[in-house]
C-alpha atoms as a PDB file:
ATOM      1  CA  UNK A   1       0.000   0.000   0.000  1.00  0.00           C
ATOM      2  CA  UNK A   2       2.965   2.523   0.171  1.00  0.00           C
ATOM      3  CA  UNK A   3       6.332   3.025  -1.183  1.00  0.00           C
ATOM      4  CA  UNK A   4       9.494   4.771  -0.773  1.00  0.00           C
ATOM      5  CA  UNK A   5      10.396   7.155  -3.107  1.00  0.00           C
ATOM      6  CA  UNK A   6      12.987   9.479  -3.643  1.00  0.00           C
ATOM      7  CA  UNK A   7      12.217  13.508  -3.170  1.00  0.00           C
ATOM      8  CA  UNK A   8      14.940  15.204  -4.179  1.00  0.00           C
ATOM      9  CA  UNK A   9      13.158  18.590  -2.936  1.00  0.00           C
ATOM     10  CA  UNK A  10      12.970  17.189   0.559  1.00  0.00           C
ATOM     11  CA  UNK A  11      16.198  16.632   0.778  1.00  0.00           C
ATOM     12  CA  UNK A  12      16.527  13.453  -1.023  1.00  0.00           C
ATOM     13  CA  UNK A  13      15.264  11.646   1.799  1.00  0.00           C
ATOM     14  CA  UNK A  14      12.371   8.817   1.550  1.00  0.00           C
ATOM     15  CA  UNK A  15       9.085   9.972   1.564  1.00  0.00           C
ATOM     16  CA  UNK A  16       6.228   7.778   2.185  1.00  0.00           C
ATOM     17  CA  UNK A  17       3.477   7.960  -0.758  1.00  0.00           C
ATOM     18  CA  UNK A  18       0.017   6.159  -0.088  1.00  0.00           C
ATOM     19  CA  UNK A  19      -0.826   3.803  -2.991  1.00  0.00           C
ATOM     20  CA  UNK A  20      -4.399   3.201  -3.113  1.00  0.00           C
ATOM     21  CA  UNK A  21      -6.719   1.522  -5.495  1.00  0.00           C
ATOM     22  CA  UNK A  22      -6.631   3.381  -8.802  1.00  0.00           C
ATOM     23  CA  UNK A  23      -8.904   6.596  -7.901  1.00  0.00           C
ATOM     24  CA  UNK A  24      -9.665   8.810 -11.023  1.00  0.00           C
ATOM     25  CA  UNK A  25     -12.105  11.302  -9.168  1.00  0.00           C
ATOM     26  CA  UNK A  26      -9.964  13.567  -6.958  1.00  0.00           C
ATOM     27  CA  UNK A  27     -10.967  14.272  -3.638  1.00  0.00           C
ATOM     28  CA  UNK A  28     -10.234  17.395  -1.198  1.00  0.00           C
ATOM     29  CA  UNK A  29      -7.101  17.019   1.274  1.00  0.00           C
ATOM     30  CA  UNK A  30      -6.149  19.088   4.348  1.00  0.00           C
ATOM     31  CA  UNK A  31      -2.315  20.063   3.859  1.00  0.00           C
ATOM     32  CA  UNK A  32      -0.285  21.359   6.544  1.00  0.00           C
ATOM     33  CA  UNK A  33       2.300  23.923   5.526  1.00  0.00           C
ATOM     34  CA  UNK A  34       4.957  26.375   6.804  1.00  0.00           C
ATOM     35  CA  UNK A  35       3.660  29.046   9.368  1.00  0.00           C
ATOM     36  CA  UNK A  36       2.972  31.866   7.229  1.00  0.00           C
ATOM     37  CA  UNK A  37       3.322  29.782   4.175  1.00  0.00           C
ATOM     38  CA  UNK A  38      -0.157  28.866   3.001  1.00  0.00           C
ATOM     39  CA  UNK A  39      -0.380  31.743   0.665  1.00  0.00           C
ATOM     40  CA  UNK A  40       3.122  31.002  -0.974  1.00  0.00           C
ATOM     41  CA  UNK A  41       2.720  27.182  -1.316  1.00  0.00           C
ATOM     42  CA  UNK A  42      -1.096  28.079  -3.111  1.00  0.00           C
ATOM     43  CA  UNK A  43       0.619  30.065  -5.268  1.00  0.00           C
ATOM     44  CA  UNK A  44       3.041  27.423  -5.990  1.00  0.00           C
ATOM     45  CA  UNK A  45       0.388  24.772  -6.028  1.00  0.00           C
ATOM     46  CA  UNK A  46      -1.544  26.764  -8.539  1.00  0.00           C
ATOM     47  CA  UNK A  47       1.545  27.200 -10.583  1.00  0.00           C
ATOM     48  CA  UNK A  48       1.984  23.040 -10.776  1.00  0.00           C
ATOM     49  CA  UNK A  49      -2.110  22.958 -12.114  1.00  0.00           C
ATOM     50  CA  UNK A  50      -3.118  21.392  -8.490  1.00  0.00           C
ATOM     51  CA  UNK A  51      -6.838  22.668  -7.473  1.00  0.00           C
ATOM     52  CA  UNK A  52      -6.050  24.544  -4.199  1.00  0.00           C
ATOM     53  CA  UNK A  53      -8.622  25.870  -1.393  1.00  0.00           C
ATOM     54  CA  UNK A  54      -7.394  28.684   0.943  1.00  0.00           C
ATOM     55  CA  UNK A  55     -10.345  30.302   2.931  1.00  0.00           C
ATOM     56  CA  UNK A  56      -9.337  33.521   3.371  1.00  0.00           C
ATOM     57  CA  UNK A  57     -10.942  36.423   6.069  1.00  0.00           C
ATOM     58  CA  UNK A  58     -10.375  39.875   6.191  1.00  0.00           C
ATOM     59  CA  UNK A  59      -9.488  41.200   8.962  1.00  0.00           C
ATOM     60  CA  UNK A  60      -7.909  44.955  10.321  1.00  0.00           C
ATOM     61  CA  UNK A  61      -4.047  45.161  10.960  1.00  0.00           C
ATOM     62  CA  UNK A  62      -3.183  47.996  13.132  1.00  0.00           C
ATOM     63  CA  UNK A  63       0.410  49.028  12.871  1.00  0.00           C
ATOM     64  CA  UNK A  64       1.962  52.315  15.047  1.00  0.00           C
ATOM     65  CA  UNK A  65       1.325  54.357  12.434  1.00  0.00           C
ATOM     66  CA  UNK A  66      -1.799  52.468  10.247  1.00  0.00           C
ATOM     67  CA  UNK A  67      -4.257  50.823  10.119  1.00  0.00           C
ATOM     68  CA  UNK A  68      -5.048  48.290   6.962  1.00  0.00           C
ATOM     69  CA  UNK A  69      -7.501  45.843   5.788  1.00  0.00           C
ATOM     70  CA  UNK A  70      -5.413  42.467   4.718  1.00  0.00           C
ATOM     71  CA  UNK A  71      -6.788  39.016   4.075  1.00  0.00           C
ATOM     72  CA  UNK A  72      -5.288  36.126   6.625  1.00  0.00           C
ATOM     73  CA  UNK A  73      -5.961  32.731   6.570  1.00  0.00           C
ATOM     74  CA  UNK A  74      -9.028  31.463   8.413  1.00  0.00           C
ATOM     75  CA  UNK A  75      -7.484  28.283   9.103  1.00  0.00           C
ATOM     76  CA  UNK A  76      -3.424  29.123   9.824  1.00  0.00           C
ATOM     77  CA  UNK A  77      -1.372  26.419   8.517  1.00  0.00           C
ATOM     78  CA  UNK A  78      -4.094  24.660   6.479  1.00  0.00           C
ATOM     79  CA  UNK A  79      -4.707  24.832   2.646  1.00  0.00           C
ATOM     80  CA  UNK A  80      -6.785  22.466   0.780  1.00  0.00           C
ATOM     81  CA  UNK A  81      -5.935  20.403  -2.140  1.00  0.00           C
ATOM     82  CA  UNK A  82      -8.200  18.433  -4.638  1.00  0.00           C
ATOM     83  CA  UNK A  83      -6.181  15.697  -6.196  1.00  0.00           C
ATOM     84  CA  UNK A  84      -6.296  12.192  -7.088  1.00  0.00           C
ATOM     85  CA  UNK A  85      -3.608  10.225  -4.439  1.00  0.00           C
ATOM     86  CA  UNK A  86      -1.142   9.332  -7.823  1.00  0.00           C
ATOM     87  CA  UNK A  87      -0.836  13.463  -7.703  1.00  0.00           C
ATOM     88  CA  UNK A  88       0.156  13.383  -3.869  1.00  0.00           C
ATOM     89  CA  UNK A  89       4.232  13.522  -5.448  1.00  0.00           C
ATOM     90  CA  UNK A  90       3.313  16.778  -6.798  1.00  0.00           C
ATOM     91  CA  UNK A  91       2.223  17.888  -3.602  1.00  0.00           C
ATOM     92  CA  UNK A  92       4.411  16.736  -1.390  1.00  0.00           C
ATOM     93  CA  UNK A  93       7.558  18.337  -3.817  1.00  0.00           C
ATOM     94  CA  UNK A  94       6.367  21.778  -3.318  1.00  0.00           C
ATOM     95  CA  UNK A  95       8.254  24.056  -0.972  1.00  0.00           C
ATOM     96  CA  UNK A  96       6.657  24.995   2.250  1.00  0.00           C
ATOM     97  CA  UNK A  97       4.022  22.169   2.016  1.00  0.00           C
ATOM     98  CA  UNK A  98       4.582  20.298   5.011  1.00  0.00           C
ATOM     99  CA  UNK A  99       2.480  17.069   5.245  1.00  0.00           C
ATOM    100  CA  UNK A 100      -1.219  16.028   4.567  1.00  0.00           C
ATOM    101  CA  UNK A 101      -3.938  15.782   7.477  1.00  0.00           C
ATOM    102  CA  UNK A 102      -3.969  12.236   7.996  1.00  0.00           C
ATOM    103  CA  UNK A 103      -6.555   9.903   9.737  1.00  0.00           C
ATOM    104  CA  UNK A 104      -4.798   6.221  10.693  1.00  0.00           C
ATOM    105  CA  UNK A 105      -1.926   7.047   8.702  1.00  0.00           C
ATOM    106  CA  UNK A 106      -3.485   7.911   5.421  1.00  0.00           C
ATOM    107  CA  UNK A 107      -4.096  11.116   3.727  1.00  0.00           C
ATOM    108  CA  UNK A 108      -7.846  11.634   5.153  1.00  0.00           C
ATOM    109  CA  UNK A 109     -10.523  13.105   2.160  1.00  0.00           C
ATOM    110  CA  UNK A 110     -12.122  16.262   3.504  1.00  0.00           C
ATOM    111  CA  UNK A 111     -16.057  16.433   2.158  1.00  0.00           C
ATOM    112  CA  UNK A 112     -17.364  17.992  -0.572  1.00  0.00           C
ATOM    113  CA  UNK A 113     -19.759  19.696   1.411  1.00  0.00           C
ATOM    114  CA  UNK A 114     -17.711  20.859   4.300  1.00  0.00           C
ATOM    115  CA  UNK A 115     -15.325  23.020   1.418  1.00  0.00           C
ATOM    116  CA  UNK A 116     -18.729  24.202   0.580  1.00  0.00           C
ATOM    117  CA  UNK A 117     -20.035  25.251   3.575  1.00  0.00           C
ATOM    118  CA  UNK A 118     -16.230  27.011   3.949  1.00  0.00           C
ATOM    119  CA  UNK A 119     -16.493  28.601   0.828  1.00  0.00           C
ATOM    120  CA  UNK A 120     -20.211  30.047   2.132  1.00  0.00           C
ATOM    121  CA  UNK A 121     -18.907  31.449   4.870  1.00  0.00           C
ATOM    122  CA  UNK A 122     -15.818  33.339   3.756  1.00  0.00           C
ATOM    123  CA  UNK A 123     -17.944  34.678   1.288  1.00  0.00           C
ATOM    124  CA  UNK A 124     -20.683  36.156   3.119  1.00  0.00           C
ATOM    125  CA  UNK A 125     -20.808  39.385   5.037  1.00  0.00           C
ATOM    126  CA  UNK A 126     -20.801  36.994   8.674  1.00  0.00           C
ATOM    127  CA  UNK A 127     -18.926  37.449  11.659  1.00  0.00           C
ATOM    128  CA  UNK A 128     -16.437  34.369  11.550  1.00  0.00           C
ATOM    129  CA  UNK A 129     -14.756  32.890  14.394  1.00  0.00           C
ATOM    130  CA  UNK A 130     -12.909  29.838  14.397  1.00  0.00           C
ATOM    131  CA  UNK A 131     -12.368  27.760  17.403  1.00  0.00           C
ATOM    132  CA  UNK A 132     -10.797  24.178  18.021  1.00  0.00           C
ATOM    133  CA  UNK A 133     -12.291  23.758  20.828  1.00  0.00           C
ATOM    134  CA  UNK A 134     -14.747  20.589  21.299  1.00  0.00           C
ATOM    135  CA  UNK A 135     -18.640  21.412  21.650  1.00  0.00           C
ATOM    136  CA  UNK A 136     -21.285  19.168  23.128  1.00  0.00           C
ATOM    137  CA  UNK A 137     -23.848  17.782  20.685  1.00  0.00           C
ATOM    138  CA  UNK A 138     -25.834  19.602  19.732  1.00  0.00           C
ATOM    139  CA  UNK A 139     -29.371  20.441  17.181  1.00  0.00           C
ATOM    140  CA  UNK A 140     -28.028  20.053  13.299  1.00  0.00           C
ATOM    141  CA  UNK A 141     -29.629  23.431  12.194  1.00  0.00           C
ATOM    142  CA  UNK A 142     -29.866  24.341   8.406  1.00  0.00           C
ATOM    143  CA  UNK A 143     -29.870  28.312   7.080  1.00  0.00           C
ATOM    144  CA  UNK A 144     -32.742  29.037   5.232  1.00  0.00           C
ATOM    145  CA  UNK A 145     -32.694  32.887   5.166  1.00  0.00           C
ATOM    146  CA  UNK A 146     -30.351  35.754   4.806  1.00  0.00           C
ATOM    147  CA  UNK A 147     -26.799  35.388   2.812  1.00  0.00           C
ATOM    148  CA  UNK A 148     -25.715  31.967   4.265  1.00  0.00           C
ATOM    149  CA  UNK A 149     -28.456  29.518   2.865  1.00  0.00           C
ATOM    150  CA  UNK A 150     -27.546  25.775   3.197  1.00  0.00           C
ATOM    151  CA  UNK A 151     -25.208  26.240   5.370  1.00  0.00           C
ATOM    152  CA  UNK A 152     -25.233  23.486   7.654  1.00  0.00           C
ATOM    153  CA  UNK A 153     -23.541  22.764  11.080  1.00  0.00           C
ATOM    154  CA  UNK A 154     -24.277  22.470  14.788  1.00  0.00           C
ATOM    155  CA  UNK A 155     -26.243  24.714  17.014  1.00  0.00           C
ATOM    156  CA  UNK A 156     -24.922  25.730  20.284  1.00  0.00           C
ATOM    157  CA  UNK A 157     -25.530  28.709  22.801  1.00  0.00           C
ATOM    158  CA  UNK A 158     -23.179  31.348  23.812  1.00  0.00           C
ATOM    159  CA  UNK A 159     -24.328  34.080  25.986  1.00  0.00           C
ATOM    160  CA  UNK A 160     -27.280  35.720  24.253  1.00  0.00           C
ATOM    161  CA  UNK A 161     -25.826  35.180  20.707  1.00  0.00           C
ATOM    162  CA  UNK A 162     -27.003  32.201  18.861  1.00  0.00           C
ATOM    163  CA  UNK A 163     -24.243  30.632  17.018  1.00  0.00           C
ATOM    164  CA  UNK A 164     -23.987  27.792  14.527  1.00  0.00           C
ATOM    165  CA  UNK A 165     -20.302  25.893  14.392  1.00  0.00           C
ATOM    166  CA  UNK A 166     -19.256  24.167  11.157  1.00  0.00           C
ATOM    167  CA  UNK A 167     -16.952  21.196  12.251  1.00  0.00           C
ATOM    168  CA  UNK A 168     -13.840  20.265   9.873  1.00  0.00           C
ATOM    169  CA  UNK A 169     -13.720  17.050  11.152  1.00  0.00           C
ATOM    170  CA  UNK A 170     -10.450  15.862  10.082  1.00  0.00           C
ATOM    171  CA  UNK A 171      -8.513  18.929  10.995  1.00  0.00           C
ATOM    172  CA  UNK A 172     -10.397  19.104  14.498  1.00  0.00           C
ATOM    173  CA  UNK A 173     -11.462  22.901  14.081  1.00  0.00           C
ATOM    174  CA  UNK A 174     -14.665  24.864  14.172  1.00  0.00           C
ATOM    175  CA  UNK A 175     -15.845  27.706  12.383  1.00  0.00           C
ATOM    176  CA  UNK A 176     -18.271  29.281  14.281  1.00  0.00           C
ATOM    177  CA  UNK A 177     -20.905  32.212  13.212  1.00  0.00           C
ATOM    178  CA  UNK A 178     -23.740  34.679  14.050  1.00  0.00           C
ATOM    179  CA  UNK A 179     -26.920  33.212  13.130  1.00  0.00           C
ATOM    180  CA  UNK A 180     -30.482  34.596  14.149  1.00  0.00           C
ATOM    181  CA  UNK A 181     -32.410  31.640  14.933  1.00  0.00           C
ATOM    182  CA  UNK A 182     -35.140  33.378  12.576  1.00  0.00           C
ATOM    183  CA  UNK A 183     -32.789  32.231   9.923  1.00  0.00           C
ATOM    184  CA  UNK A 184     -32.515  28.304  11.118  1.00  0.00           C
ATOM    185  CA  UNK A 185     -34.231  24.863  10.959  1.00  0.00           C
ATOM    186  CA  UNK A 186     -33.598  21.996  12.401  1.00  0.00           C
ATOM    187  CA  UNK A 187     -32.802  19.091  10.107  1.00  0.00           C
END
Protein backbone atom coordinates (compact mmCIF):
# COMPACT_ATOMS: atom_id res chain seq x y z
CA UNK A 1 0.00 0.00 0.00
CA UNK A 2 2.97 2.52 0.17
CA UNK A 3 6.33 3.03 -1.18
CA UNK A 4 9.49 4.77 -0.77
CA UNK A 5 10.40 7.15 -3.11
CA UNK A 6 12.99 9.48 -3.64
CA UNK A 7 12.22 13.51 -3.17
CA UNK A 8 14.94 15.20 -4.18
CA UNK A 9 13.16 18.59 -2.94
CA UNK A 10 12.97 17.19 0.56
CA UNK A 11 16.20 16.63 0.78
CA UNK A 12 16.53 13.45 -1.02
CA UNK A 13 15.26 11.65 1.80
CA UNK A 14 12.37 8.82 1.55
CA UNK A 15 9.09 9.97 1.56
CA UNK A 16 6.23 7.78 2.18
CA UNK A 17 3.48 7.96 -0.76
CA UNK A 18 0.02 6.16 -0.09
CA UNK A 19 -0.83 3.80 -2.99
CA UNK A 20 -4.40 3.20 -3.11
CA UNK A 21 -6.72 1.52 -5.49
CA UNK A 22 -6.63 3.38 -8.80
CA UNK A 23 -8.90 6.60 -7.90
CA UNK A 24 -9.66 8.81 -11.02
CA UNK A 25 -12.11 11.30 -9.17
CA UNK A 26 -9.96 13.57 -6.96
CA UNK A 27 -10.97 14.27 -3.64
CA UNK A 28 -10.23 17.39 -1.20
CA UNK A 29 -7.10 17.02 1.27
CA UNK A 30 -6.15 19.09 4.35
CA UNK A 31 -2.31 20.06 3.86
CA UNK A 32 -0.28 21.36 6.54
CA UNK A 33 2.30 23.92 5.53
CA UNK A 34 4.96 26.37 6.80
CA UNK A 35 3.66 29.05 9.37
CA UNK A 36 2.97 31.87 7.23
CA UNK A 37 3.32 29.78 4.18
CA UNK A 38 -0.16 28.87 3.00
CA UNK A 39 -0.38 31.74 0.67
CA UNK A 40 3.12 31.00 -0.97
CA UNK A 41 2.72 27.18 -1.32
CA UNK A 42 -1.10 28.08 -3.11
CA UNK A 43 0.62 30.07 -5.27
CA UNK A 44 3.04 27.42 -5.99
CA UNK A 45 0.39 24.77 -6.03
CA UNK A 46 -1.54 26.76 -8.54
CA UNK A 47 1.54 27.20 -10.58
CA UNK A 48 1.98 23.04 -10.78
CA UNK A 49 -2.11 22.96 -12.11
CA UNK A 50 -3.12 21.39 -8.49
CA UNK A 51 -6.84 22.67 -7.47
CA UNK A 52 -6.05 24.54 -4.20
CA UNK A 53 -8.62 25.87 -1.39
CA UNK A 54 -7.39 28.68 0.94
CA UNK A 55 -10.34 30.30 2.93
CA UNK A 56 -9.34 33.52 3.37
CA UNK A 57 -10.94 36.42 6.07
CA UNK A 58 -10.38 39.88 6.19
CA UNK A 59 -9.49 41.20 8.96
CA UNK A 60 -7.91 44.96 10.32
CA UNK A 61 -4.05 45.16 10.96
CA UNK A 62 -3.18 48.00 13.13
CA UNK A 63 0.41 49.03 12.87
CA UNK A 64 1.96 52.32 15.05
CA UNK A 65 1.33 54.36 12.43
CA UNK A 66 -1.80 52.47 10.25
CA UNK A 67 -4.26 50.82 10.12
CA UNK A 68 -5.05 48.29 6.96
CA UNK A 69 -7.50 45.84 5.79
CA UNK A 70 -5.41 42.47 4.72
CA UNK A 71 -6.79 39.02 4.08
CA UNK A 72 -5.29 36.13 6.63
CA UNK A 73 -5.96 32.73 6.57
CA UNK A 74 -9.03 31.46 8.41
CA UNK A 75 -7.48 28.28 9.10
CA UNK A 76 -3.42 29.12 9.82
CA UNK A 77 -1.37 26.42 8.52
CA UNK A 78 -4.09 24.66 6.48
CA UNK A 79 -4.71 24.83 2.65
CA UNK A 80 -6.79 22.47 0.78
CA UNK A 81 -5.93 20.40 -2.14
CA UNK A 82 -8.20 18.43 -4.64
CA UNK A 83 -6.18 15.70 -6.20
CA UNK A 84 -6.30 12.19 -7.09
CA UNK A 85 -3.61 10.23 -4.44
CA UNK A 86 -1.14 9.33 -7.82
CA UNK A 87 -0.84 13.46 -7.70
CA UNK A 88 0.16 13.38 -3.87
CA UNK A 89 4.23 13.52 -5.45
CA UNK A 90 3.31 16.78 -6.80
CA UNK A 91 2.22 17.89 -3.60
CA UNK A 92 4.41 16.74 -1.39
CA UNK A 93 7.56 18.34 -3.82
CA UNK A 94 6.37 21.78 -3.32
CA UNK A 95 8.25 24.06 -0.97
CA UNK A 96 6.66 25.00 2.25
CA UNK A 97 4.02 22.17 2.02
CA UNK A 98 4.58 20.30 5.01
CA UNK A 99 2.48 17.07 5.25
CA UNK A 100 -1.22 16.03 4.57
CA UNK A 101 -3.94 15.78 7.48
CA UNK A 102 -3.97 12.24 8.00
CA UNK A 103 -6.55 9.90 9.74
CA UNK A 104 -4.80 6.22 10.69
CA UNK A 105 -1.93 7.05 8.70
CA UNK A 106 -3.48 7.91 5.42
CA UNK A 107 -4.10 11.12 3.73
CA UNK A 108 -7.85 11.63 5.15
CA UNK A 109 -10.52 13.10 2.16
CA UNK A 110 -12.12 16.26 3.50
CA UNK A 111 -16.06 16.43 2.16
CA UNK A 112 -17.36 17.99 -0.57
CA UNK A 113 -19.76 19.70 1.41
CA UNK A 114 -17.71 20.86 4.30
CA UNK A 115 -15.32 23.02 1.42
CA UNK A 116 -18.73 24.20 0.58
CA UNK A 117 -20.03 25.25 3.58
CA UNK A 118 -16.23 27.01 3.95
CA UNK A 119 -16.49 28.60 0.83
CA UNK A 120 -20.21 30.05 2.13
CA UNK A 121 -18.91 31.45 4.87
CA UNK A 122 -15.82 33.34 3.76
CA UNK A 123 -17.94 34.68 1.29
CA UNK A 124 -20.68 36.16 3.12
CA UNK A 125 -20.81 39.39 5.04
CA UNK A 126 -20.80 36.99 8.67
CA UNK A 127 -18.93 37.45 11.66
CA UNK A 128 -16.44 34.37 11.55
CA UNK A 129 -14.76 32.89 14.39
CA UNK A 130 -12.91 29.84 14.40
CA UNK A 131 -12.37 27.76 17.40
CA UNK A 132 -10.80 24.18 18.02
CA UNK A 133 -12.29 23.76 20.83
CA UNK A 134 -14.75 20.59 21.30
CA UNK A 135 -18.64 21.41 21.65
CA UNK A 136 -21.28 19.17 23.13
CA UNK A 137 -23.85 17.78 20.69
CA UNK A 138 -25.83 19.60 19.73
CA UNK A 139 -29.37 20.44 17.18
CA UNK A 140 -28.03 20.05 13.30
CA UNK A 141 -29.63 23.43 12.19
CA UNK A 142 -29.87 24.34 8.41
CA UNK A 143 -29.87 28.31 7.08
CA UNK A 144 -32.74 29.04 5.23
CA UNK A 145 -32.69 32.89 5.17
CA UNK A 146 -30.35 35.75 4.81
CA UNK A 147 -26.80 35.39 2.81
CA UNK A 148 -25.72 31.97 4.27
CA UNK A 149 -28.46 29.52 2.86
CA UNK A 150 -27.55 25.78 3.20
CA UNK A 151 -25.21 26.24 5.37
CA UNK A 152 -25.23 23.49 7.65
CA UNK A 153 -23.54 22.76 11.08
CA UNK A 154 -24.28 22.47 14.79
CA UNK A 155 -26.24 24.71 17.01
CA UNK A 156 -24.92 25.73 20.28
CA UNK A 157 -25.53 28.71 22.80
CA UNK A 158 -23.18 31.35 23.81
CA UNK A 159 -24.33 34.08 25.99
CA UNK A 160 -27.28 35.72 24.25
CA UNK A 161 -25.83 35.18 20.71
CA UNK A 162 -27.00 32.20 18.86
CA UNK A 163 -24.24 30.63 17.02
CA UNK A 164 -23.99 27.79 14.53
CA UNK A 165 -20.30 25.89 14.39
CA UNK A 166 -19.26 24.17 11.16
CA UNK A 167 -16.95 21.20 12.25
CA UNK A 168 -13.84 20.27 9.87
CA UNK A 169 -13.72 17.05 11.15
CA UNK A 170 -10.45 15.86 10.08
CA UNK A 171 -8.51 18.93 10.99
CA UNK A 172 -10.40 19.10 14.50
CA UNK A 173 -11.46 22.90 14.08
CA UNK A 174 -14.66 24.86 14.17
CA UNK A 175 -15.84 27.71 12.38
CA UNK A 176 -18.27 29.28 14.28
CA UNK A 177 -20.91 32.21 13.21
CA UNK A 178 -23.74 34.68 14.05
CA UNK A 179 -26.92 33.21 13.13
CA UNK A 180 -30.48 34.60 14.15
CA UNK A 181 -32.41 31.64 14.93
CA UNK A 182 -35.14 33.38 12.58
CA UNK A 183 -32.79 32.23 9.92
CA UNK A 184 -32.52 28.30 11.12
CA UNK A 185 -34.23 24.86 10.96
CA UNK A 186 -33.60 22.00 12.40
CA UNK A 187 -32.80 19.09 10.11
Amino acid sequence: MFSMEKDPRKNGNPVVVPRFVKQTEPRWFAAYTNPRAEKLVRDRLLEGGVNVFLPLQKTYRIWSDRKKLVEVPLLSSYIFVKVIPQEFLKVYQVPGFVRFVTFEGQPAPIPEKQINNLRLLINSDAEIEVSSEKFDAGDNVEVVRGSLVGLTGELIQIGKHSRVVVRIDRLDQNVIVNIPMTFLRKL
